[in-house]
Every structure is written in C-alpha cells, then in structure tokens.
PDB file of N, CA and C in Angstrom:
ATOM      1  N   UNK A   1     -23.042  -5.681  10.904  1.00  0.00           N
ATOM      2  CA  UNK A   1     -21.901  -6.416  11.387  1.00  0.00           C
ATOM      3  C   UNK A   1     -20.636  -5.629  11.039  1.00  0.00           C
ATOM      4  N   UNK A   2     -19.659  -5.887  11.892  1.00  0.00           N
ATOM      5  CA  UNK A   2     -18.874  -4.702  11.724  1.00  0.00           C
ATOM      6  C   UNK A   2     -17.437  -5.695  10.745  1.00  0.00           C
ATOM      7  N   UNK A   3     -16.796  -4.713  10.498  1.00  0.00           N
ATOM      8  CA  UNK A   3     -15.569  -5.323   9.754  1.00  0.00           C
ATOM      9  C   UNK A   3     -14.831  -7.135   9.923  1.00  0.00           C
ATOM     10  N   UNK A   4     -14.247  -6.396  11.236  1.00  0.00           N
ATOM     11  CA  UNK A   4     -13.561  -7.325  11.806  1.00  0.00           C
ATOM     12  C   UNK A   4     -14.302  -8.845  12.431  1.00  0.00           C
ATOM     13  N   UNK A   5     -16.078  -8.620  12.738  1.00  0.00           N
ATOM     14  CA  UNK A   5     -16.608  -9.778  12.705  1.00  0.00           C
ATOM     15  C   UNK A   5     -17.368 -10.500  11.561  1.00  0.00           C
ATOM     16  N   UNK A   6     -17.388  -9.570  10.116  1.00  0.00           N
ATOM     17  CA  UNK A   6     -17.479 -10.502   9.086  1.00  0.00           C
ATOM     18  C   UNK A   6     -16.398 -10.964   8.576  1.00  0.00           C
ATOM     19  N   UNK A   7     -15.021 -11.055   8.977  1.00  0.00           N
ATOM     20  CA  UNK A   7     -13.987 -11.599   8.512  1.00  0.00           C
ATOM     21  C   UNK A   7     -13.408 -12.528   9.177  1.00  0.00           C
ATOM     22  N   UNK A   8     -14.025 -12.260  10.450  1.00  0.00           N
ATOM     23  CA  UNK A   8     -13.887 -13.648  11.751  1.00  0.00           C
ATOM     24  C   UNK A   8     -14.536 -14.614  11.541  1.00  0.00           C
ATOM     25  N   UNK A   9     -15.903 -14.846  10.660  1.00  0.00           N
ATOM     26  CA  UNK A   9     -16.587 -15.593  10.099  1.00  0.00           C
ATOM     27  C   UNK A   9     -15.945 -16.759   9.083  1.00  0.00           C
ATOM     28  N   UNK A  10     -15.196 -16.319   8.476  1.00  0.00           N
ATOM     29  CA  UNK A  10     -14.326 -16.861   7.530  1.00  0.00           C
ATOM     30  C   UNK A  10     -12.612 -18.163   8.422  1.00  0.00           C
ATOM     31  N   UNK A  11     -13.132 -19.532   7.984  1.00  0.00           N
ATOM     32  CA  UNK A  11     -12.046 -20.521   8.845  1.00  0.00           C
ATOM     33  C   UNK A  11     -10.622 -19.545   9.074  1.00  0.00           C
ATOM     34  N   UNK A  12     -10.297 -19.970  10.188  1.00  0.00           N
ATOM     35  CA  UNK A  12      -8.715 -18.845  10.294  1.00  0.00           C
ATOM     36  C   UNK A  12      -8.742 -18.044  11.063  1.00  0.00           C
ATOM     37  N   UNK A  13      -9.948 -17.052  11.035  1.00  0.00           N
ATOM     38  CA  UNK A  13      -9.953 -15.914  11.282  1.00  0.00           C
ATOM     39  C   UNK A  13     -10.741 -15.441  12.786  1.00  0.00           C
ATOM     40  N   UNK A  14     -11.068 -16.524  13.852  1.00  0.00           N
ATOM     41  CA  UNK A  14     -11.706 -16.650  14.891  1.00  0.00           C
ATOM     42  C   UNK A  14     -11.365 -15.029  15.587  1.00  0.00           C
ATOM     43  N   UNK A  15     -10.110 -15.088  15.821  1.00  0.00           N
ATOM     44  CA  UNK A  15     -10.008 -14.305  16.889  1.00  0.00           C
ATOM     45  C   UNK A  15      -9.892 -12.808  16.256  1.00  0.00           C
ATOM     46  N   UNK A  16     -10.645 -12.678  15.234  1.00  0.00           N
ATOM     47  CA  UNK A  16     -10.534 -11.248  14.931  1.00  0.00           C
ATOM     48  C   UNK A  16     -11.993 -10.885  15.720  1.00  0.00           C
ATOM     49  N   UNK A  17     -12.613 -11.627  16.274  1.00  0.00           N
ATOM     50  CA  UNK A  17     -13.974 -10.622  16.950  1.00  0.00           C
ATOM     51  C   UNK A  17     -13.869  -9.809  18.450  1.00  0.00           C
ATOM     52  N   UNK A  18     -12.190 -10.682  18.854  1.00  0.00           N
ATOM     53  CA  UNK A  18     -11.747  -9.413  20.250  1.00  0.00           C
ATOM     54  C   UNK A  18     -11.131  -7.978  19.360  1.00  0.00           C
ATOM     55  N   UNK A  19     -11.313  -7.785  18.193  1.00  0.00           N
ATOM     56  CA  UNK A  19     -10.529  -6.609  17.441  1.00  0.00           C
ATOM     57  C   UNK A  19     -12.286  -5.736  17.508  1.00  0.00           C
ATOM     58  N   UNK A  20     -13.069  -5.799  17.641  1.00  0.00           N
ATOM     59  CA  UNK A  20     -14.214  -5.663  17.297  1.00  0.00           C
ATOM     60  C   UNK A  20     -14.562  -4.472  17.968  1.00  0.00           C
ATOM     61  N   UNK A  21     -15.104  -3.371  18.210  1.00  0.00           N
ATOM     62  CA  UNK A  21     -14.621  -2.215  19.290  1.00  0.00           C
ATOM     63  C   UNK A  21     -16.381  -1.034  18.894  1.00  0.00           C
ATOM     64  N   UNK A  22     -17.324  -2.249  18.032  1.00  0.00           N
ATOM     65  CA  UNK A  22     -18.506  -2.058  17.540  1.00  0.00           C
ATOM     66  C   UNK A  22     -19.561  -2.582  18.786  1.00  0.00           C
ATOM     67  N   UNK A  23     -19.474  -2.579  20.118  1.00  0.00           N
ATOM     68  CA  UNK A  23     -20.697  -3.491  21.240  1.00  0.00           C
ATOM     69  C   UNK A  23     -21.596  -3.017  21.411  1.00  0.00           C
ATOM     70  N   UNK A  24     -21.457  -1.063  21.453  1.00  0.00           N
ATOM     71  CA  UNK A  24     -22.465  -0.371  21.981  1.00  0.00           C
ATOM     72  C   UNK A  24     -22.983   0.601  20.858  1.00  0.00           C
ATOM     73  N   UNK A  25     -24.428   0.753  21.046  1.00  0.00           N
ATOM     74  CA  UNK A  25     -24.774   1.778  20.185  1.00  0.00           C
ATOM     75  C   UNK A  25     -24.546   2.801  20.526  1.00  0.00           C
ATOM     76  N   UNK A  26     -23.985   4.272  19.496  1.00  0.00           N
ATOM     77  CA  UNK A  26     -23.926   5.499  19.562  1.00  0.00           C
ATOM     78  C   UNK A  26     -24.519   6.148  19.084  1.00  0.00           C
ATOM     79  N   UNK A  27     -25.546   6.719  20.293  1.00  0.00           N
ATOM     80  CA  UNK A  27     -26.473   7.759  19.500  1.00  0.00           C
ATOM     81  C   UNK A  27     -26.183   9.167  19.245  1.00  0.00           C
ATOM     82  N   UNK A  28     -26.864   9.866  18.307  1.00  0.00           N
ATOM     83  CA  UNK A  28     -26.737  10.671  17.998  1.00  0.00           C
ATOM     84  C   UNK A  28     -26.981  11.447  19.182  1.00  0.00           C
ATOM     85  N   UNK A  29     -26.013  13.124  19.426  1.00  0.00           N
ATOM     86  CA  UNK A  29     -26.056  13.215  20.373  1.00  0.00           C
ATOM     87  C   UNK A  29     -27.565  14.942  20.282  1.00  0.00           C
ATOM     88  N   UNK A  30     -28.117  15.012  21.367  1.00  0.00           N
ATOM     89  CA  UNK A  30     -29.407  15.732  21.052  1.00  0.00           C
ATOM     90  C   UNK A  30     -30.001  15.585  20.439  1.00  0.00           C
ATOM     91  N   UNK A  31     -30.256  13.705  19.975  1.00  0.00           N
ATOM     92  CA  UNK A  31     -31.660  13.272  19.298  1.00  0.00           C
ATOM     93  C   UNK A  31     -32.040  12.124  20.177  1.00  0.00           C
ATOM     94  N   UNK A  32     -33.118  12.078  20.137  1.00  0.00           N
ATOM     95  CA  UNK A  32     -33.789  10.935  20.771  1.00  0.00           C
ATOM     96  C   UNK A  32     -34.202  10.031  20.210  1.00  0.00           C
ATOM     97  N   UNK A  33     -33.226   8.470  19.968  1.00  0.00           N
ATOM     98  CA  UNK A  33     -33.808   7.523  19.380  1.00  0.00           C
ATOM     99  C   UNK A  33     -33.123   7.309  18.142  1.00  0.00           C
ATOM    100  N   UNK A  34     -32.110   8.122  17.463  1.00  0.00           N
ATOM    101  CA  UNK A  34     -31.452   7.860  16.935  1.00  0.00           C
ATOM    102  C   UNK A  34     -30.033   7.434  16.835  1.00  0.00           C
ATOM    103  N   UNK A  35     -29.701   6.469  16.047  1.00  0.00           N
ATOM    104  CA  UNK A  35     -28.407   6.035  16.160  1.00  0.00           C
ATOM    105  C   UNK A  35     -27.330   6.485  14.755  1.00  0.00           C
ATOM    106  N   UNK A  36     -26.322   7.219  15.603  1.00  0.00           N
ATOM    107  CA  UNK A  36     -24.970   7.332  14.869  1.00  0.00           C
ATOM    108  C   UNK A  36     -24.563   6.206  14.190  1.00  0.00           C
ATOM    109  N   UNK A  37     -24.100   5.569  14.925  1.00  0.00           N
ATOM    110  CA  UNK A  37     -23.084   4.547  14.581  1.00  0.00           C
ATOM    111  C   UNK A  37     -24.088   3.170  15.510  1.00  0.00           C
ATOM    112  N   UNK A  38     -24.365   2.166  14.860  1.00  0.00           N
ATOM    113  CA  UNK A  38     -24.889   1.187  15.269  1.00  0.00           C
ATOM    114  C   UNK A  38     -24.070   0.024  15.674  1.00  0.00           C
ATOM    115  N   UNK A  39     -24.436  -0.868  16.853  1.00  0.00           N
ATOM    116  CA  UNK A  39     -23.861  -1.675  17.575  1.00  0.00           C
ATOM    117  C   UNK A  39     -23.588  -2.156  16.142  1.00  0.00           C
ATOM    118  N   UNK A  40     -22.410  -3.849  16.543  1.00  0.00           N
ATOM    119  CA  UNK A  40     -22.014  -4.709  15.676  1.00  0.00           C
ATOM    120  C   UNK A  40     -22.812  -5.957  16.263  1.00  0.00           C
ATOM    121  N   UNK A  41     -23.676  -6.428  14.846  1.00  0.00           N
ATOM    122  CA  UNK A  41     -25.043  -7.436  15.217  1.00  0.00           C
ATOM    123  C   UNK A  41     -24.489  -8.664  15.338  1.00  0.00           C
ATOM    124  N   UNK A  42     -23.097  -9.076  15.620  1.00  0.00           N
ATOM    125  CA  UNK A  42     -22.722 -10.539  15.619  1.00  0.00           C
ATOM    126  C   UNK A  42     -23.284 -10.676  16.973  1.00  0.00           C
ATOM    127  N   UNK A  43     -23.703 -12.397  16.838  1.00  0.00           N
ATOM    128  CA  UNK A  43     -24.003 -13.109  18.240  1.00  0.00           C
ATOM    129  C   UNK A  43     -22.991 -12.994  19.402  1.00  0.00           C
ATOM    130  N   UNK A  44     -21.892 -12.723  18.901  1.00  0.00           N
ATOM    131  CA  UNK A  44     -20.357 -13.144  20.017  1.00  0.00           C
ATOM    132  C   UNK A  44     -20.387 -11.797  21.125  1.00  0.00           C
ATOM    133  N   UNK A  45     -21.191 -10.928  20.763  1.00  0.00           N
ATOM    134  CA  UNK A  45     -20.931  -9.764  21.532  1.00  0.00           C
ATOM    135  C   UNK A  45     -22.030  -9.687  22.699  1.00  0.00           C
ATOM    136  N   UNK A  46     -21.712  -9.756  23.702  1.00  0.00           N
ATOM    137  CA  UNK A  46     -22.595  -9.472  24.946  1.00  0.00           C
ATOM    138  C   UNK A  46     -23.563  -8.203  24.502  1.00  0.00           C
ATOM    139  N   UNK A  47     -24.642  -7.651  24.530  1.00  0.00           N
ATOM    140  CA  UNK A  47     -25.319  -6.356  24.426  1.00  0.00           C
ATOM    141  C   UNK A  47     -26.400  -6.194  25.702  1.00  0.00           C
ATOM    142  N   UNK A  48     -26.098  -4.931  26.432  1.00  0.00           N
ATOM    143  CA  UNK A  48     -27.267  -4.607  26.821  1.00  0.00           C
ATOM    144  C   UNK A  48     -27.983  -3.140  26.955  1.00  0.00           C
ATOM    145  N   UNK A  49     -28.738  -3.345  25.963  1.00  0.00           N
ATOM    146  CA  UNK A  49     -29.620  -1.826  25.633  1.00  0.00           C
ATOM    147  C   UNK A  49     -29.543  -0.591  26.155  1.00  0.00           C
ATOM    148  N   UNK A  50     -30.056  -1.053  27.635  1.00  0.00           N
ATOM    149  CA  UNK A  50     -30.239  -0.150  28.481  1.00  0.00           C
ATOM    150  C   UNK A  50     -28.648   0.585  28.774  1.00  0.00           C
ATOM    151  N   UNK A  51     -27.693   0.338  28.790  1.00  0.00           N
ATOM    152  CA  UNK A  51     -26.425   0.714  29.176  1.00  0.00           C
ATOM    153  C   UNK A  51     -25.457   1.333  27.860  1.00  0.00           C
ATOM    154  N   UNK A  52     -26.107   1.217  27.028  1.00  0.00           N
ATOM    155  CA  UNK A  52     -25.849   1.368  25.575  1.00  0.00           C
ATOM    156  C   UNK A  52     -26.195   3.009  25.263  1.00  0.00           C
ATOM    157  N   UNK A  53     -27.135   3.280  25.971  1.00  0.00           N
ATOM    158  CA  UNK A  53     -27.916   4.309  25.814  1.00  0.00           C
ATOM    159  C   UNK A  53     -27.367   5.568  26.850  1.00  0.00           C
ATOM    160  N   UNK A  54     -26.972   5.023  27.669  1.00  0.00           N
ATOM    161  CA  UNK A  54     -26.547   5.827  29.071  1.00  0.00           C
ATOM    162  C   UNK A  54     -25.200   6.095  28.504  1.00  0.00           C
ATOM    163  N   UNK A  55     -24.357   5.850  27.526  1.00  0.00           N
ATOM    164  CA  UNK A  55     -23.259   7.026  27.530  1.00  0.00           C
ATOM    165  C   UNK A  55     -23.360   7.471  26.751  1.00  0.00           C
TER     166      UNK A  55
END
C-alpha cells in the first residue's frame, strides 16, 4: 500500500487516495516477471493486469 493510501485510511484523510500515482505495476525493464516498483494494493484503485504489463 502506498503512502498516501495508508494515510487516507485514517478519519480526515479520504481524499488523499486521488494523490496516489501507485495503480500500475512497473516492471523491471529486460526481466520477465519481475516487478520494480509494485502496484498500490488498496481496494480504491481500479487494476488491470494485463495493461499494467504493456507499458
């Protein structure tokens, strides 16, 4: 979970999960299957895999 949506968690703090800029996974680039930097696992974020992968 990334910064800004474990602190959105907290009363008050709703709208810090449009600050959130964690949706897509980044893989490492010339490896297969590995991830750089991993999506942000809150529920609030739309994800879809397949499109995640393609940039």
């Amino acid at each position: 979970m990334s910064a800004e949506c474990a602190v959105a968690r907290r009363p008050g703090y709703d709208g810090l999960h449009r600050d959130c800029r964690r949706t897509v996974d980044i893989p490492l680039p010339n490896a297969i299957g590995i991830v750089l930097v991993p999506r942000c696992t809150c529920p609030c974020h739309p994800y879809d895999r397949a499109e995640a992968w393609k940039a």
